[in-house]
PDB file of N, CA and C in Angstrom:
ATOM      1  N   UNK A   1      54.847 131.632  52.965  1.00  0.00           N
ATOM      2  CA  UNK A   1      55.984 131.765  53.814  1.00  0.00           C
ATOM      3  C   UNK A   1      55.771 131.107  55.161  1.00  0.00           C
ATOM      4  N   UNK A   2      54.584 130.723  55.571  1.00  0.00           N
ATOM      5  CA  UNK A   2      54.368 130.420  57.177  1.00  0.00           C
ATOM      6  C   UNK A   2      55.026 129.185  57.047  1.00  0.00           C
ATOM      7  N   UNK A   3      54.627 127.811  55.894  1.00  0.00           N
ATOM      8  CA  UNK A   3      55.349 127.059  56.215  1.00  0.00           C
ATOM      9  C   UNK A   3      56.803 127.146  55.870  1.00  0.00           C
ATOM     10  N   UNK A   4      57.148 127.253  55.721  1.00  0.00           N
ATOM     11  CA  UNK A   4      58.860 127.467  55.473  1.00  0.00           C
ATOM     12  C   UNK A   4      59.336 127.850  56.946  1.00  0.00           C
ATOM     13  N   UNK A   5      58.869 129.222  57.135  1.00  0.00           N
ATOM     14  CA  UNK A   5      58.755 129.271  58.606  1.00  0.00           C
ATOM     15  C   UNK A   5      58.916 128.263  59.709  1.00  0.00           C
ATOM     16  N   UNK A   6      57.898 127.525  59.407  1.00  0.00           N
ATOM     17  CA  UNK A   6      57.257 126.526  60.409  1.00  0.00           C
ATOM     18  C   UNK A   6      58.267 125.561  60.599  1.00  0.00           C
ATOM     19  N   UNK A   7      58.733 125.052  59.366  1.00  0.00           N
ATOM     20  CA  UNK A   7      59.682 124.017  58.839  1.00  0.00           C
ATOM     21  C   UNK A   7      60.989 124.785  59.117  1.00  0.00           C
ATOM     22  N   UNK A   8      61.532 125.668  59.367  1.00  0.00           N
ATOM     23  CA  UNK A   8      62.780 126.218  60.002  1.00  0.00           C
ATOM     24  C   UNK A   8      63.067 125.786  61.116  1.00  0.00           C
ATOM     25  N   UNK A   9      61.474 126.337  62.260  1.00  0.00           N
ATOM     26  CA  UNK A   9      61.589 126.312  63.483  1.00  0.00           C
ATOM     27  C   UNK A   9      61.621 125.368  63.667  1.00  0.00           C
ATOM     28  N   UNK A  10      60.721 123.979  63.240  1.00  0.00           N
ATOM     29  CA  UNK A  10      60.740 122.800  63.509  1.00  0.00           C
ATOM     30  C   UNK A  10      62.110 122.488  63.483  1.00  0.00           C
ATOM     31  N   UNK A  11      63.152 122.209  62.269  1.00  0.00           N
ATOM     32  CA  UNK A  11      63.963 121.994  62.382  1.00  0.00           C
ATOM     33  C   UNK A  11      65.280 122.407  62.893  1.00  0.00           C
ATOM     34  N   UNK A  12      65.139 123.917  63.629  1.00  0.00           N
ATOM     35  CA  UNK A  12      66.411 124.549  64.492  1.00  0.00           C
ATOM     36  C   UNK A  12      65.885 123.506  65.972  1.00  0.00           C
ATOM     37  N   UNK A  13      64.353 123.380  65.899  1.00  0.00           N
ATOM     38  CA  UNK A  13      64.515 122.941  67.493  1.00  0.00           C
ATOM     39  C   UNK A  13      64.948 121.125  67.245  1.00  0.00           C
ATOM     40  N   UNK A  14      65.304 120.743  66.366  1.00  0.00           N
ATOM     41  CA  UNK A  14      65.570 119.207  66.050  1.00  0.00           C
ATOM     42  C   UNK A  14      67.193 118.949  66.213  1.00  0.00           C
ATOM     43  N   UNK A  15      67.680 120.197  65.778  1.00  0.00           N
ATOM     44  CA  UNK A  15      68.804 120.707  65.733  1.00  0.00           C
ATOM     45  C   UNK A  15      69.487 120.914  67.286  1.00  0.00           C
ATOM     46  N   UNK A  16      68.787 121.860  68.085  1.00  0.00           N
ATOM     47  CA  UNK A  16      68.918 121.970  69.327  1.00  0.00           C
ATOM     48  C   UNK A  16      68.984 120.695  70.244  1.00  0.00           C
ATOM     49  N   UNK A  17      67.742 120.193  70.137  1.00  0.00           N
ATOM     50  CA  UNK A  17      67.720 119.018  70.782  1.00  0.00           C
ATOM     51  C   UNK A  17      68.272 118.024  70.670  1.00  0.00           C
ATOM     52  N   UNK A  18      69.085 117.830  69.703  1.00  0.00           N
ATOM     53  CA  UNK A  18      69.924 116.738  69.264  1.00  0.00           C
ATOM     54  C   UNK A  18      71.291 117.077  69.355  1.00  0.00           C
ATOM     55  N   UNK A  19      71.694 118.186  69.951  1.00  0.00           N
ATOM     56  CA  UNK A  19      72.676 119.006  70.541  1.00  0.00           C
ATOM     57  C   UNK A  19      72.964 118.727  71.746  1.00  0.00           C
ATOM     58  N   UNK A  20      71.818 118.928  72.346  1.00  0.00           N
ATOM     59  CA  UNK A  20      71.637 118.876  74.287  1.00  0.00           C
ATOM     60  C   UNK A  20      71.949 116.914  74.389  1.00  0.00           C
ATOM     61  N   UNK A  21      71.052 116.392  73.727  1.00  0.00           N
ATOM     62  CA  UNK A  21      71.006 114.522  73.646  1.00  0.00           C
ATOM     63  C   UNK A  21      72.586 114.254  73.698  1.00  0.00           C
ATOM     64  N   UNK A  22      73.460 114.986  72.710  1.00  0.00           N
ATOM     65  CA  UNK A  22      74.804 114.488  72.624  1.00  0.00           C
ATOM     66  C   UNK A  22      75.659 114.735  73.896  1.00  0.00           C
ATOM     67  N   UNK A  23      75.218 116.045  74.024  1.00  0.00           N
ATOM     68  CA  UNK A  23      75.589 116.438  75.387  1.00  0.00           C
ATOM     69  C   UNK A  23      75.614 115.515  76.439  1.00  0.00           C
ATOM     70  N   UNK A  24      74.012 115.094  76.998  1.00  0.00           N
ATOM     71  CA  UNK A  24      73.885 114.756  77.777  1.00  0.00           C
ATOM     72  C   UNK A  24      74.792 113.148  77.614  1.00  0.00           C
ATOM     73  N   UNK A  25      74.559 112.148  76.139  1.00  0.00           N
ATOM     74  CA  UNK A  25      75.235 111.138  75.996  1.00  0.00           C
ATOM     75  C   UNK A  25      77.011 111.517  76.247  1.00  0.00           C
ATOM     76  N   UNK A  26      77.556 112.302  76.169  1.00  0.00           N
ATOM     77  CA  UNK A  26      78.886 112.270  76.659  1.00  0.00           C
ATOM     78  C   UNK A  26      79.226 112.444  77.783  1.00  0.00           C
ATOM     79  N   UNK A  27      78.359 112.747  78.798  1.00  0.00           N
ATOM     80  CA  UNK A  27      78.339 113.074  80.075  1.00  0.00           C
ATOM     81  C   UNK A  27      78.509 111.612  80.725  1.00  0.00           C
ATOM     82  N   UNK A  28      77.345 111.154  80.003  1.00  0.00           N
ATOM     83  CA  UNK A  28      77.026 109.620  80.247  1.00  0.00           C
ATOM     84  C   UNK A  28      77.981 108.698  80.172  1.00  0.00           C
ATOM     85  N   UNK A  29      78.648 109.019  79.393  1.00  0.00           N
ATOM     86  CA  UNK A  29      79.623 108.253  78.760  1.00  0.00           C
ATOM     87  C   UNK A  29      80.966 108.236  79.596  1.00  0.00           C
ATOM     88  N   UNK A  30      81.307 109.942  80.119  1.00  0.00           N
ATOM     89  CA  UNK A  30      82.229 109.749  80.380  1.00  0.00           C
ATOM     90  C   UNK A  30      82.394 109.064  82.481  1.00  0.00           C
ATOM     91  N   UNK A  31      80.848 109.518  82.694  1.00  0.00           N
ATOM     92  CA  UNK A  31      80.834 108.824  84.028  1.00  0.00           C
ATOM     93  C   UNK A  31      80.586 107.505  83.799  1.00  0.00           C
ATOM     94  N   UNK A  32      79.832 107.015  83.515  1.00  0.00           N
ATOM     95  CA  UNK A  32      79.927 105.067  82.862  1.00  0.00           C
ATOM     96  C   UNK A  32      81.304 104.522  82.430  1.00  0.00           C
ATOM     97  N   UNK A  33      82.714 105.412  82.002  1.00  0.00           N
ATOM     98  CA  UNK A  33      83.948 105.233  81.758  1.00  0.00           C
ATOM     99  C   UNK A  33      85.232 105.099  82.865  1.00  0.00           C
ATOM    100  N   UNK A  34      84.517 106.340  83.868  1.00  0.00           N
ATOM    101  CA  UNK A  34      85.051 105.953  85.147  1.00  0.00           C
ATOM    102  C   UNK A  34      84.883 105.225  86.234  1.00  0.00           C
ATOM    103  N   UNK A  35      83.695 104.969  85.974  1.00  0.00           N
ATOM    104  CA  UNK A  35      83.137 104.130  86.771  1.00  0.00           C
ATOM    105  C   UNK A  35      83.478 102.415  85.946  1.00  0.00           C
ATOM    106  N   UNK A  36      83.879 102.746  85.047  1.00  0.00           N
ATOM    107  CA  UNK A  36      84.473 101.107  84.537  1.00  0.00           C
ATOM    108  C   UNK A  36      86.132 101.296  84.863  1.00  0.00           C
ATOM    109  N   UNK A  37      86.479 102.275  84.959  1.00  0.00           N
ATOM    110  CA  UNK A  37      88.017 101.833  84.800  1.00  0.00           C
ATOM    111  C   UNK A  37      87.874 101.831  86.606  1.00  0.00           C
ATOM    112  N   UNK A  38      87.033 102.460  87.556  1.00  0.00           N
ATOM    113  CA  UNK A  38      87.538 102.036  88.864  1.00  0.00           C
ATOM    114  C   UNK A  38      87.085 100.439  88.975  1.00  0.00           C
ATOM    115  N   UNK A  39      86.488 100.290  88.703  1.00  0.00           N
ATOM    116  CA  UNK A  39      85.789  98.843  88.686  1.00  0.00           C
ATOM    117  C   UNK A  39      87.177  98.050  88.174  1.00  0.00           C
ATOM    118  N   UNK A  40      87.587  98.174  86.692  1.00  0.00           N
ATOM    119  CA  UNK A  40      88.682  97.265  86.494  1.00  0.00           C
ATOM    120  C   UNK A  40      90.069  97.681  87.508  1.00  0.00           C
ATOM    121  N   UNK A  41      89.929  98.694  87.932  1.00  0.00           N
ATOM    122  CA  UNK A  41      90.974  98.781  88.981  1.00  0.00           C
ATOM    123  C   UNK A  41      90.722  98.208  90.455  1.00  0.00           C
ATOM    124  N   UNK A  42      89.916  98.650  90.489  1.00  0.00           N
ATOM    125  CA  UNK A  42      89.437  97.186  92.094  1.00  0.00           C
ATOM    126  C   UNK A  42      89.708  95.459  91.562  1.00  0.00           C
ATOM    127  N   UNK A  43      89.301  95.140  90.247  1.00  0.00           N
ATOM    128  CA  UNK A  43      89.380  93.827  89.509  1.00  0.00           C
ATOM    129  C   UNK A  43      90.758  93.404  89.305  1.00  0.00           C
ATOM    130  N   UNK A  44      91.641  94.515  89.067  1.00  0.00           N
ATOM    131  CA  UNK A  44      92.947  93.757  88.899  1.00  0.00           C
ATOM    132  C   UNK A  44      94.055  94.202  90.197  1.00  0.00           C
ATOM    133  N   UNK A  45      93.411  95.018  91.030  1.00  0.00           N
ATOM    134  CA  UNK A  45      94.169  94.880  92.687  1.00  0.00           C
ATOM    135  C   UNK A  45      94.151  93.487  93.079  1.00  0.00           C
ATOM    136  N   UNK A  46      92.289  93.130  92.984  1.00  0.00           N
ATOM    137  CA  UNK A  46      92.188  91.761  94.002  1.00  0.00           C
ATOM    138  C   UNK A  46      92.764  90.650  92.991  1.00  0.00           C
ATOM    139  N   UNK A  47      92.947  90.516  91.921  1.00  0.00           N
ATOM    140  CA  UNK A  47      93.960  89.538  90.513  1.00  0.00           C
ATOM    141  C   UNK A  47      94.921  89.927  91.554  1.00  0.00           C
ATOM    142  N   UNK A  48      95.463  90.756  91.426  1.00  0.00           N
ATOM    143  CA  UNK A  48      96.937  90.798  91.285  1.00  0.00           C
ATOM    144  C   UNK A  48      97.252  90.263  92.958  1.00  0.00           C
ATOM    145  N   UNK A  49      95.989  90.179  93.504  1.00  0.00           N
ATOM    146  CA  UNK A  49      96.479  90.085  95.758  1.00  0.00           C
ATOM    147  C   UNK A  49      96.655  88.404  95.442  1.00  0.00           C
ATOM    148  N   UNK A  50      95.447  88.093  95.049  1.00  0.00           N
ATOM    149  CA  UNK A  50      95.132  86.172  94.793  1.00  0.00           C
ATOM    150  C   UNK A  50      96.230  85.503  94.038  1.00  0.00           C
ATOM    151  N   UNK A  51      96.735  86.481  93.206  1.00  0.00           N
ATOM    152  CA  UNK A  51      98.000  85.538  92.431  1.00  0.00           C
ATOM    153  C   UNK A  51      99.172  85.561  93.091  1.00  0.00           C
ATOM    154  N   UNK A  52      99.336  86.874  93.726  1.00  0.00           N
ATOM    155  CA  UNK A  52     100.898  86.838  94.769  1.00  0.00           C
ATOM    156  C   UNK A  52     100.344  85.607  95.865  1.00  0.00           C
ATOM    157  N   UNK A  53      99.391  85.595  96.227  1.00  0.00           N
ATOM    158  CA  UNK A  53      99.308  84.933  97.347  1.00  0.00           C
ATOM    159  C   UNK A  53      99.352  83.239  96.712  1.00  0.00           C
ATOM    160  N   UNK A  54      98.839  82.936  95.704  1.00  0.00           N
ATOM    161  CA  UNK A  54      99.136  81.930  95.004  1.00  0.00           C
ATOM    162  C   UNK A  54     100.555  81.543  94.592  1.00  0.00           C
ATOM    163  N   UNK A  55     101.542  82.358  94.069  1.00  0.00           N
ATOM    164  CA  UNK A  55     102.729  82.135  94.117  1.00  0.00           C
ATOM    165  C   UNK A  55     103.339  81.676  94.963  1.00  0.00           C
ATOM    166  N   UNK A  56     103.228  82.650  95.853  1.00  0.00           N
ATOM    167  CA  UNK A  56     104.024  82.372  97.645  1.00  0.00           C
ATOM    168  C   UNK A  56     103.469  81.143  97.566  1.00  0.00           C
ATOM    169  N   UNK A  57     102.199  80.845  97.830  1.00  0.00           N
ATOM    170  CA  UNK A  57     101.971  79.042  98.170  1.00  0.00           C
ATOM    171  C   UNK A  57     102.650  78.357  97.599  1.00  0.00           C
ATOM    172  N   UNK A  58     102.821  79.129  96.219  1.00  0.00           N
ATOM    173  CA  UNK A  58     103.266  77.354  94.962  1.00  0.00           C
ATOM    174  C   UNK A  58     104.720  77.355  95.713  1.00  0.00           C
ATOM    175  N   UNK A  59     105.651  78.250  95.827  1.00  0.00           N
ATOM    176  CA  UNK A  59     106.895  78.266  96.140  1.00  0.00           C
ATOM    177  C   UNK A  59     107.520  77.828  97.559  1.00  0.00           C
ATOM    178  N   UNK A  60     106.419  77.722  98.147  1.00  0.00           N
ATOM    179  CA  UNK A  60     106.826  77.537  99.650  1.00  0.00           C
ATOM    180  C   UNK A  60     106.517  75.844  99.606  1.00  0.00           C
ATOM    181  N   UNK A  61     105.463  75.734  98.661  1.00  0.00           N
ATOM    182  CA  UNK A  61     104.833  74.005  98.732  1.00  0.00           C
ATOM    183  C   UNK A  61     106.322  73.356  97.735  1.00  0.00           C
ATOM    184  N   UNK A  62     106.640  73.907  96.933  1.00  0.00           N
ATOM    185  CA  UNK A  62     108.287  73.534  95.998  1.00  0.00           C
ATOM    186  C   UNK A  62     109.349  73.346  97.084  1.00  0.00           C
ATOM    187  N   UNK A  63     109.320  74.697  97.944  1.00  0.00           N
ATOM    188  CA  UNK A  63     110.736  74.420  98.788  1.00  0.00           C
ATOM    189  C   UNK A  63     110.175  73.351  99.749  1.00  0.00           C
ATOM    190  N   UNK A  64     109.175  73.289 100.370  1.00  0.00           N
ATOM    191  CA  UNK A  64     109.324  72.042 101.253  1.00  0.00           C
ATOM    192  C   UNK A  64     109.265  70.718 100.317  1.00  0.00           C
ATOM    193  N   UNK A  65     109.093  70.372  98.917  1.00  0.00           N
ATOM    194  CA  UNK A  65     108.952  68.877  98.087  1.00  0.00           C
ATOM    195  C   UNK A  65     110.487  68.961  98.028  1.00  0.00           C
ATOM    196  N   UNK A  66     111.362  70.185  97.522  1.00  0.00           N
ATOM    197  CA  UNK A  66     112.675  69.906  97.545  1.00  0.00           C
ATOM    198  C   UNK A  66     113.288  69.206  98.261  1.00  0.00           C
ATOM    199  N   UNK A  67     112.856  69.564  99.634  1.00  0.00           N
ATOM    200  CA  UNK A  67     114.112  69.833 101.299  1.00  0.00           C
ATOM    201  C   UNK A  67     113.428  68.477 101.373  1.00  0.00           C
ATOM    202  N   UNK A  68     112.034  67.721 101.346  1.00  0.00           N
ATOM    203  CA  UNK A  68     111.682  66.308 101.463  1.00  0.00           C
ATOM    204  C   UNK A  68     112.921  65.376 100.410  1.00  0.00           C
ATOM    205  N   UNK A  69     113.123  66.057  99.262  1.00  0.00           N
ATOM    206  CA  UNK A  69     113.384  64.587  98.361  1.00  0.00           C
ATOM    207  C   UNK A  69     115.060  65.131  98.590  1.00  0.00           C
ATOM    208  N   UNK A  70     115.433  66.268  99.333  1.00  0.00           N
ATOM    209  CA  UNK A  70     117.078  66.215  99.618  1.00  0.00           C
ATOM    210  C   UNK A  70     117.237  64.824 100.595  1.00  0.00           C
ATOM    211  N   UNK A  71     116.009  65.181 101.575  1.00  0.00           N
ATOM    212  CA  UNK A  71     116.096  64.408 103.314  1.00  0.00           C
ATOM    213  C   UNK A  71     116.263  62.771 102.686  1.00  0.00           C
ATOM    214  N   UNK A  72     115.172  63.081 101.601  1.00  0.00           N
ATOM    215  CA  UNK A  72     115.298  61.119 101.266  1.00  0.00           C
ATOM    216  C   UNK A  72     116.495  60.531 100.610  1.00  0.00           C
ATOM    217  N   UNK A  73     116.808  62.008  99.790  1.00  0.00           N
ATOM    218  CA  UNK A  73     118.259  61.358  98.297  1.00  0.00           C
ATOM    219  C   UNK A  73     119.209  61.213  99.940  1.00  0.00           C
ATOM    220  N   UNK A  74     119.343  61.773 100.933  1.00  0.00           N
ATOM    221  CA  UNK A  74     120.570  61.841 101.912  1.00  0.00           C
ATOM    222  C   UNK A  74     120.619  60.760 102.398  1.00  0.00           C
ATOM    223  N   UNK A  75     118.876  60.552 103.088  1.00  0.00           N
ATOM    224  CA  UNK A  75     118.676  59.121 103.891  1.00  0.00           C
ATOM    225  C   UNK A  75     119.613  57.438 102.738  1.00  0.00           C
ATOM    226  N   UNK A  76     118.507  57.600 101.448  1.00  0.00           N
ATOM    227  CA  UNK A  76     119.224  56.958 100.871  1.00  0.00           C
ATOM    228  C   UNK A  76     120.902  56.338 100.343  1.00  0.00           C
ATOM    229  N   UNK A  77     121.568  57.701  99.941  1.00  0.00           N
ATOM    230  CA  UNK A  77     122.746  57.628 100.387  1.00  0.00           C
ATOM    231  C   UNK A  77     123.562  57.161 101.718  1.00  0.00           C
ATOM    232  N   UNK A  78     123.028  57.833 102.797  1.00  0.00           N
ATOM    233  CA  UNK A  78     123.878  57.367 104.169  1.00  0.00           C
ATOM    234  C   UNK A  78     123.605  55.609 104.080  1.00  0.00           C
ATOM    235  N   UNK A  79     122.501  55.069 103.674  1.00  0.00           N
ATOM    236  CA  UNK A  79     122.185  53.956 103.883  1.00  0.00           C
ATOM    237  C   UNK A  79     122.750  52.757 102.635  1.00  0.00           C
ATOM    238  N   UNK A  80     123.299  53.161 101.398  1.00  0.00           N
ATOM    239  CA  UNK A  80     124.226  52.612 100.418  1.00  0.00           C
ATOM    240  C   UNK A  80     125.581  53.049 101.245  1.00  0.00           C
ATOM    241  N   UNK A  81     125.810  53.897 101.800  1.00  0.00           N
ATOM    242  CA  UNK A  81     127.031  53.881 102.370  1.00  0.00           C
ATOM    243  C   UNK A  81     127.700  52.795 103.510  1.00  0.00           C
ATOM    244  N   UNK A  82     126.159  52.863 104.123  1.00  0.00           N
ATOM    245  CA  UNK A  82     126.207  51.780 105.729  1.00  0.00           C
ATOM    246  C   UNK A  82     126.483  50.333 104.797  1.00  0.00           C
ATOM    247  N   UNK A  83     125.761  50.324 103.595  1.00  0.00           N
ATOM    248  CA  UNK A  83     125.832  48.644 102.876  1.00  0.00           C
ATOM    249  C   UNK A  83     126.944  48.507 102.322  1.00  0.00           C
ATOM    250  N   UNK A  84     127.523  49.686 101.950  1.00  0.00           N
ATOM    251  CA  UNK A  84     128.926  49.419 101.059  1.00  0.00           C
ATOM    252  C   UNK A  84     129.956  49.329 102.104  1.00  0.00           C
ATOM    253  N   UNK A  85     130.176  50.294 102.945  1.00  0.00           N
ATOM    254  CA  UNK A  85     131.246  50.604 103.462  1.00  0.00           C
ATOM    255  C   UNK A  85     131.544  50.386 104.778  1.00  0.00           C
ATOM    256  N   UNK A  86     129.943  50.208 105.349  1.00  0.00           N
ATOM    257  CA  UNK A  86     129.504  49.950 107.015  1.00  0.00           C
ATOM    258  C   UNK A  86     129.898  51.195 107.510  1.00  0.00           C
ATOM    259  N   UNK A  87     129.450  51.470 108.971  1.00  0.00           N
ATOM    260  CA  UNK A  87     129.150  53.013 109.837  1.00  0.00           C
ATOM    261  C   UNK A  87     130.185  53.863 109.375  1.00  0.00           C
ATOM    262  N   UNK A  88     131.431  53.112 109.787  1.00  0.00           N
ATOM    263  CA  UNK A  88     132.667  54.159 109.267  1.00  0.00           C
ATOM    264  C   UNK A  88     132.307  55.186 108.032  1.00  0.00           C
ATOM    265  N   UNK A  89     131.856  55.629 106.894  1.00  0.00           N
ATOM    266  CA  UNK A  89     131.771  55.713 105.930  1.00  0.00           C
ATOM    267  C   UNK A  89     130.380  56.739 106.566  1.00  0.00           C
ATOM    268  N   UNK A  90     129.952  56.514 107.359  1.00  0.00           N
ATOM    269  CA  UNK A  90     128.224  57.317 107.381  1.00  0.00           C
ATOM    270  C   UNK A  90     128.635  58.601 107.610  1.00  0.00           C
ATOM    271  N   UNK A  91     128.177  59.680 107.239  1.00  0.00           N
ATOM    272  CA  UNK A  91     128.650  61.108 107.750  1.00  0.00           C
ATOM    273  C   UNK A  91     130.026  61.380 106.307  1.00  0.00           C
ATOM    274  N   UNK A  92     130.580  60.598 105.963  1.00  0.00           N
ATOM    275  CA  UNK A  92     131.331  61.258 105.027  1.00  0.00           C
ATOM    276  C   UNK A  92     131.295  62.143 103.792  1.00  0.00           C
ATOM    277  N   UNK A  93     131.891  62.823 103.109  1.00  0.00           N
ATOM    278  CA  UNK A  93     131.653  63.336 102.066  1.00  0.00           C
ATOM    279  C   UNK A  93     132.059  62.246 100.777  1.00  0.00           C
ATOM    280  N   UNK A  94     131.518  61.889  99.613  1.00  0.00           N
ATOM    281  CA  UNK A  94     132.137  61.174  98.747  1.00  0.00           C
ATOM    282  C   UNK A  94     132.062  62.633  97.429  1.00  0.00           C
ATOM    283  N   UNK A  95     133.356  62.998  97.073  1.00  0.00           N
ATOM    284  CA  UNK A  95     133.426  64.058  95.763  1.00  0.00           C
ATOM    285  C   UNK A  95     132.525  63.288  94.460  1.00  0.00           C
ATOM    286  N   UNK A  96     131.693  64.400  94.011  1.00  0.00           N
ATOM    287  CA  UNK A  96     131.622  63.886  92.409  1.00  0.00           C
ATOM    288  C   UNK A  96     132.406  63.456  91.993  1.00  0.00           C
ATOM    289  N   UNK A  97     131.970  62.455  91.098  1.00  0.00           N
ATOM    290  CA  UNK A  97     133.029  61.859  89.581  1.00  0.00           C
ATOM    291  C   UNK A  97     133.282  63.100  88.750  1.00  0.00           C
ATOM    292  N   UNK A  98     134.436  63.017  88.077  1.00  0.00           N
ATOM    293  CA  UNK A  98     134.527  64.056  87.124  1.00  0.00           C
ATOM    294  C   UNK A  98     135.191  63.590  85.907  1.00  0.00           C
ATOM    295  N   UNK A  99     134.417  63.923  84.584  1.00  0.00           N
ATOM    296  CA  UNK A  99     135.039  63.295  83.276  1.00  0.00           C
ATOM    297  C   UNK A  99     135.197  61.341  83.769  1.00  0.00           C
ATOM    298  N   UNK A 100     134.361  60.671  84.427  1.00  0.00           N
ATOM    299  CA  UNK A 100     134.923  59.513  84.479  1.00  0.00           C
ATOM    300  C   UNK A 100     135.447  58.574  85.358  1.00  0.00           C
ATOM    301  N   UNK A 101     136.246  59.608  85.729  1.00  0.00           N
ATOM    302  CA  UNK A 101     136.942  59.043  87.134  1.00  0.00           C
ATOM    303  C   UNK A 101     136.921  58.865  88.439  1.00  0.00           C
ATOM    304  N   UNK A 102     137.019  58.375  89.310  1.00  0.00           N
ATOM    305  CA  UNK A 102     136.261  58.421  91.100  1.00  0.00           C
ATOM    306  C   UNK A 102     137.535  59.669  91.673  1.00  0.00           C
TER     307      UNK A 102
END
C-alpha cells in the first residue's frame, strides 16, 4: 500500500501544481492583454493624428493647385479675349455653349 500511497500523493501534488501554473498563466495573460490593447490604442491614436494631419495637407496642397490652374485657365482666357476681341471684351462674361450653339 505505501506505494500507491506514494503515487497518489505524488500525483494530487502534480495536480495542484498544475492548477496554481494555470492560474498564474491567466493572470499573465490577462495583464500581457492589456497591456497590448493599451499599446494598440496609443498605436492607432498617433495613426489616426498623422493621417488627419496628412489629409488636411493633401487638401489644402489640391485647393491651392486648383485656385493656381483657375488663375492660369482665367489669365489665359482674358488674353484669347484681348486677341480676339481687343480690351473691350477683357473683364466680360462669355455664357457656355449649349447643345451647340453660341
Amino acid at each position: 500500500m505505501g506505494r500507491i500511497t506514494d503515487e497518489m500523493t505524488r500525483l494530487v501534488g502534480e495536480i495542484q501544481g498544475g492548477h496554481r501554473d494555470r492560474q498564474q498563466m491567466i493572470q499573465d495573460l490577462r495583464r500581457n492583454g492589456a497591456e497590448m490593447q493599451a499599446g494598440f490604442h496609443a498605436a492607432h491614436a498617433e495613426m489616426s493624428r498623422r493621417q488627419k494631419k496628412a489629409l488636411r495637407d493633401f487638401v489644402t496642397g489640391m485647393e491651392d493647385k486648383v485656385c493656381g490652374l483657375l488663375d492660369g485657365f482665367a489669365g489665359d482666357l482674358a488674353g484669347a479675349r484681348r486677341a480676339w476681341g481687343g480690351d473691350e471684351f477683357v473683364g466680360t462674361h462669355v455664357p457656355p455653349h449649349r447643345g451647340g450653339q453660341p
